[in-house]
N, C-alpha and C. Protein backbone atom coordinates (compact mmCIF):
# COMPACT_ATOMS: atom_id res chain seq x y z
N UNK A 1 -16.80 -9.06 35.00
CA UNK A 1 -15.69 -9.97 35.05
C UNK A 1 -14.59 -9.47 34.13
N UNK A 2 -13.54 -9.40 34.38
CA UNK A 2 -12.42 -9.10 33.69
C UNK A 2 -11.01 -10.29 33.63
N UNK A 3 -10.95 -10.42 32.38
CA UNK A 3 -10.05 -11.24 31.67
C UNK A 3 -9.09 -10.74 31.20
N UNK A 4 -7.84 -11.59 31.31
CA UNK A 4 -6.32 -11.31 30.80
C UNK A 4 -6.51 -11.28 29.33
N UNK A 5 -5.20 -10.77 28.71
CA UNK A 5 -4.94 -10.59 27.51
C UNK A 5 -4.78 -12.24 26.95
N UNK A 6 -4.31 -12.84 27.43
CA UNK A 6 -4.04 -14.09 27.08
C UNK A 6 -5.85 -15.09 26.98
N UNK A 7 -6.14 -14.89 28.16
CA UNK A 7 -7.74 -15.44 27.84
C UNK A 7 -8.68 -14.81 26.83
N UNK A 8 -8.10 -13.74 26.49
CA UNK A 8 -9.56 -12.95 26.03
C UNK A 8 -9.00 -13.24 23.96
N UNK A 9 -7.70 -13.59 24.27
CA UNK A 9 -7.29 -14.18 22.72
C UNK A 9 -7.45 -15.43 22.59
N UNK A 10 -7.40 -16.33 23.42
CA UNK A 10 -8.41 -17.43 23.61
C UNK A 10 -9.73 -17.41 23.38
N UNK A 11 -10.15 -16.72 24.03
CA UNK A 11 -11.75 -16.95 23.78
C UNK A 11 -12.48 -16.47 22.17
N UNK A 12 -11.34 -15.73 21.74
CA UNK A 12 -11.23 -15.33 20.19
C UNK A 12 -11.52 -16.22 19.04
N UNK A 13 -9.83 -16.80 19.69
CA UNK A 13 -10.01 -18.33 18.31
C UNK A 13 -10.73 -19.62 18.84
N UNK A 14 -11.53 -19.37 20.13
CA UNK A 14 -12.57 -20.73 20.11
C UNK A 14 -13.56 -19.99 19.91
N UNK A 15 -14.17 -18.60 19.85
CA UNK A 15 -15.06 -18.49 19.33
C UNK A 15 -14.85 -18.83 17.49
N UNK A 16 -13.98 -18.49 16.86
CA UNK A 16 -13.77 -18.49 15.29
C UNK A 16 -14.12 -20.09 15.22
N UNK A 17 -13.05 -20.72 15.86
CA UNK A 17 -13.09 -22.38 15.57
C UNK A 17 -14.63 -22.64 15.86
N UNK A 18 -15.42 -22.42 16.92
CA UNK A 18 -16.89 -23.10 17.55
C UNK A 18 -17.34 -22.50 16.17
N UNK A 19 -17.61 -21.38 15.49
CA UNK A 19 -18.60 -20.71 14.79
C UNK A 19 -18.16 -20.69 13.54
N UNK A 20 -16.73 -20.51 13.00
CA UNK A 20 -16.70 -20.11 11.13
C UNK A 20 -16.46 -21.52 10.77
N UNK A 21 -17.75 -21.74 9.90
CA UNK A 21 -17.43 -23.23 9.12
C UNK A 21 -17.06 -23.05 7.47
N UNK A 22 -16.87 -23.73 6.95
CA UNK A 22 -17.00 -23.39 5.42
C UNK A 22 -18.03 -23.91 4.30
N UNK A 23 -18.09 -23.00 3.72
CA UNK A 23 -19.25 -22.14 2.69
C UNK A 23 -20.21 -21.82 3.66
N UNK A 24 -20.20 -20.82 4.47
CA UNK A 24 -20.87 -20.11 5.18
C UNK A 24 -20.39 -18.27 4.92
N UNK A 25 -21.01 -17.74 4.92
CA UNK A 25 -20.66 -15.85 5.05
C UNK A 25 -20.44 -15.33 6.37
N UNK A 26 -19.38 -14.93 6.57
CA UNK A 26 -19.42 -14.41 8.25
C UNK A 26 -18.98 -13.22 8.22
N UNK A 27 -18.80 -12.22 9.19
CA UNK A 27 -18.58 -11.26 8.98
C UNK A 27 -17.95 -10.77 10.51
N UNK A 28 -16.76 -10.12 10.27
CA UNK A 28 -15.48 -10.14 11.46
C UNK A 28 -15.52 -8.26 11.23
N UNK A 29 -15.98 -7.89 12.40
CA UNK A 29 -15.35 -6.09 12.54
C UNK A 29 -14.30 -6.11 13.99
N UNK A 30 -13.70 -5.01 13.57
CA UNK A 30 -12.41 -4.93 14.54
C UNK A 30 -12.59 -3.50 14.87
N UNK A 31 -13.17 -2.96 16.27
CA UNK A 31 -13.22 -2.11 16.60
C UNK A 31 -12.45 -1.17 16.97
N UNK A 32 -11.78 -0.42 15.79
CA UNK A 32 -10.41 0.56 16.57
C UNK A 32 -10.81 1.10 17.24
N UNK A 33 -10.32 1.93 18.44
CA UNK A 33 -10.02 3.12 18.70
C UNK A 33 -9.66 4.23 18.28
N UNK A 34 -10.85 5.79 17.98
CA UNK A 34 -10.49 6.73 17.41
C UNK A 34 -8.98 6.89 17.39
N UNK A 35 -7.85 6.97 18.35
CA UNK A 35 -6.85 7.57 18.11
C UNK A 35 -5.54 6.56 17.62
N UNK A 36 -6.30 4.80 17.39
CA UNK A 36 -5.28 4.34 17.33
C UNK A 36 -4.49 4.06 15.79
N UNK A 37 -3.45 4.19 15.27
CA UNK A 37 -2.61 4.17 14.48
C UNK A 37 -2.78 3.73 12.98
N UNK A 38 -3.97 2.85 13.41
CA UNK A 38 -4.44 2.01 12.25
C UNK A 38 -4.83 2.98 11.47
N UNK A 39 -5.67 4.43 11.88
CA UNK A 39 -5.99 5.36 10.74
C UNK A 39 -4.86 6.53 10.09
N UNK A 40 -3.77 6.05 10.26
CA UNK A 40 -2.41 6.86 9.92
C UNK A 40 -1.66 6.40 8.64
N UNK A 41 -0.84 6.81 8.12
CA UNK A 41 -0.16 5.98 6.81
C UNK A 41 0.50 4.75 6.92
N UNK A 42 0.94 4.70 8.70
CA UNK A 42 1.79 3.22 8.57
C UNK A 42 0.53 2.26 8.61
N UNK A 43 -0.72 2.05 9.44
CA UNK A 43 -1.98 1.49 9.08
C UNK A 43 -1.56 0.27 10.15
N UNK A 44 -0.52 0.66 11.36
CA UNK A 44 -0.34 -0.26 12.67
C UNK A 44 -1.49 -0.39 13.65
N UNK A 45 -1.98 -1.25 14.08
CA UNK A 45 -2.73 -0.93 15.29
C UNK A 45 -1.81 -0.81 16.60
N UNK A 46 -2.27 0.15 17.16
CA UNK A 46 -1.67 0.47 18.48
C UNK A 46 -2.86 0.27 19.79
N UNK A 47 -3.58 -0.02 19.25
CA UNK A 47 -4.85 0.18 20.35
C UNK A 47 -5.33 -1.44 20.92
N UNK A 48 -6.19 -1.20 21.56
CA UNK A 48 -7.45 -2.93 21.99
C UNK A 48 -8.37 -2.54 21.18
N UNK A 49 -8.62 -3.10 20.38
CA UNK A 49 -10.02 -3.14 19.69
C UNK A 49 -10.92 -4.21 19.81
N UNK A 50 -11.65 -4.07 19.82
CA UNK A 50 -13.18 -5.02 19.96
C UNK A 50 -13.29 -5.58 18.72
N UNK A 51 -13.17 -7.29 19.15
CA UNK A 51 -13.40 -8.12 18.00
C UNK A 51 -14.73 -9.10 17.97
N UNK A 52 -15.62 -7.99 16.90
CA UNK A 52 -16.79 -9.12 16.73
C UNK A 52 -17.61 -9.79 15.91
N UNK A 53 -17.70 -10.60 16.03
CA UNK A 53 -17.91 -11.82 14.59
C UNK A 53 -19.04 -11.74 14.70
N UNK A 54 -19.84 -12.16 13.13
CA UNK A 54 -21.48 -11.88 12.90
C UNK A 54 -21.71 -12.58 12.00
N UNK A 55 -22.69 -13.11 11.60
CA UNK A 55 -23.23 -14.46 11.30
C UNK A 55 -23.45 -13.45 10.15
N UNK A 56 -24.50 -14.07 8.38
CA UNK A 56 -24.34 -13.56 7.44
C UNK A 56 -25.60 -12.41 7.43
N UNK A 57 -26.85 -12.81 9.08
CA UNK A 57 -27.67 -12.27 9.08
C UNK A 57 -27.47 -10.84 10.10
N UNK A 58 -26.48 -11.18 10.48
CA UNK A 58 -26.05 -9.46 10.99
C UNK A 58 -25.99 -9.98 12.37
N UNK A 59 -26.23 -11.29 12.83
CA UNK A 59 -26.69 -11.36 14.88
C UNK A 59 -24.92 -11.71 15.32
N UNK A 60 -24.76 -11.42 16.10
CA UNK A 60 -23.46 -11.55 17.00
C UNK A 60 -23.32 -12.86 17.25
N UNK A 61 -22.44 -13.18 17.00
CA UNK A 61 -21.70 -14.74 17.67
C UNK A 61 -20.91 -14.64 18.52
N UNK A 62 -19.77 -13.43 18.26
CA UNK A 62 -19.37 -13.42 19.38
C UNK A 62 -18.91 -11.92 19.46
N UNK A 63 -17.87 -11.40 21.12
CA UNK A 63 -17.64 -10.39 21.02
C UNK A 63 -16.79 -10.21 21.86
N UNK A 64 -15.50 -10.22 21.78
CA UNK A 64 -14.37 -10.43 22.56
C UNK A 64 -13.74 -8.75 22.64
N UNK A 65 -13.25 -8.23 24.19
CA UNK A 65 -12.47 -7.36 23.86
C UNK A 65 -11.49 -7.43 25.01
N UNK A 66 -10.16 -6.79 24.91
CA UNK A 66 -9.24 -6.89 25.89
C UNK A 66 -8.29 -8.35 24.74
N UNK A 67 -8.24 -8.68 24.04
CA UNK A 67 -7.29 -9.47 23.76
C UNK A 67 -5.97 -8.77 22.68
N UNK A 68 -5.73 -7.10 23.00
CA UNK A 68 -4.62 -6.98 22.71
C UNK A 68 -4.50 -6.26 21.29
N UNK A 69 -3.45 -5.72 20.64
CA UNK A 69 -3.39 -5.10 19.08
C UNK A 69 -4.09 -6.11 18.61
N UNK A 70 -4.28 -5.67 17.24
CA UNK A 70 -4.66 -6.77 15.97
C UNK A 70 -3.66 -6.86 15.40
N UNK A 71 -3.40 -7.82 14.54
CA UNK A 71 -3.02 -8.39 13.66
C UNK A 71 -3.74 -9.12 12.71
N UNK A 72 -3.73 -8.53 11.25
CA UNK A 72 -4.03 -9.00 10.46
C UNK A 72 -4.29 -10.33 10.14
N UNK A 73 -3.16 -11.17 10.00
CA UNK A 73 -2.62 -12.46 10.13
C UNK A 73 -3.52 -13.09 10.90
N UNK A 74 -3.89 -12.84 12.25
CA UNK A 74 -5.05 -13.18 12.67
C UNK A 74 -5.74 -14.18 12.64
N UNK A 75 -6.48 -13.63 11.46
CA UNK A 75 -7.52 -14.42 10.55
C UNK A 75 -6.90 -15.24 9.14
N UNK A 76 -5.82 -15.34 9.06
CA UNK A 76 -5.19 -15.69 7.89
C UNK A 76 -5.22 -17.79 8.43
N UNK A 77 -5.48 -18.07 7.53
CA UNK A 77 -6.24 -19.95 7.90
C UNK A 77 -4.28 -20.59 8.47
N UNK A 78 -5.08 -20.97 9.80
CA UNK A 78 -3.99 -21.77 10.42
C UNK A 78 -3.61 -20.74 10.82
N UNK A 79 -3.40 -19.63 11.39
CA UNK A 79 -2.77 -18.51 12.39
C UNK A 79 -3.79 -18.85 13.87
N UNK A 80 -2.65 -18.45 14.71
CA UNK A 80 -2.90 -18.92 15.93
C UNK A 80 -2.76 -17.46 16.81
């Protein structure tokens, strides 16, 4: 099944909202792409990277990809 850019950043922040509570440990990796920008001096993402959230015991909660660059901000509380 394949999902738009717009759903698949959806399914992002209802996975964050369903799963990160507080005083809990979670753990968020952002899968670049070898060639994308993020490993250069400006430190932009240019790529789709795979975003996937992990509980404090290492198991997947979730694993979204296709929703587009990253942005930092992102994850910054109350960013949408």
């Amino acid at each position: 099944m394949t999902q738009s850019k717009r759903q698949a950043r959806r399914a992002w922040a209802a996975a964050r909202r369903k799963h990160i509570k507080g005083g809990n440990l979670y753990h968020i990796e952002i899968r670049h792409d070898p060639a994308c920008a993020i490993y250069t001096p400006e430190r932009l993402c240019n790529c789709d990277p795979v975003r996937v959230l992990k509980d404090d015991g290492g198991r997947v909660l979730a694993h979204v990809a296709g929703a587009g660059f990253y942005d930092p901000l992102e994850l910054a509380e109350g960013a949408q």
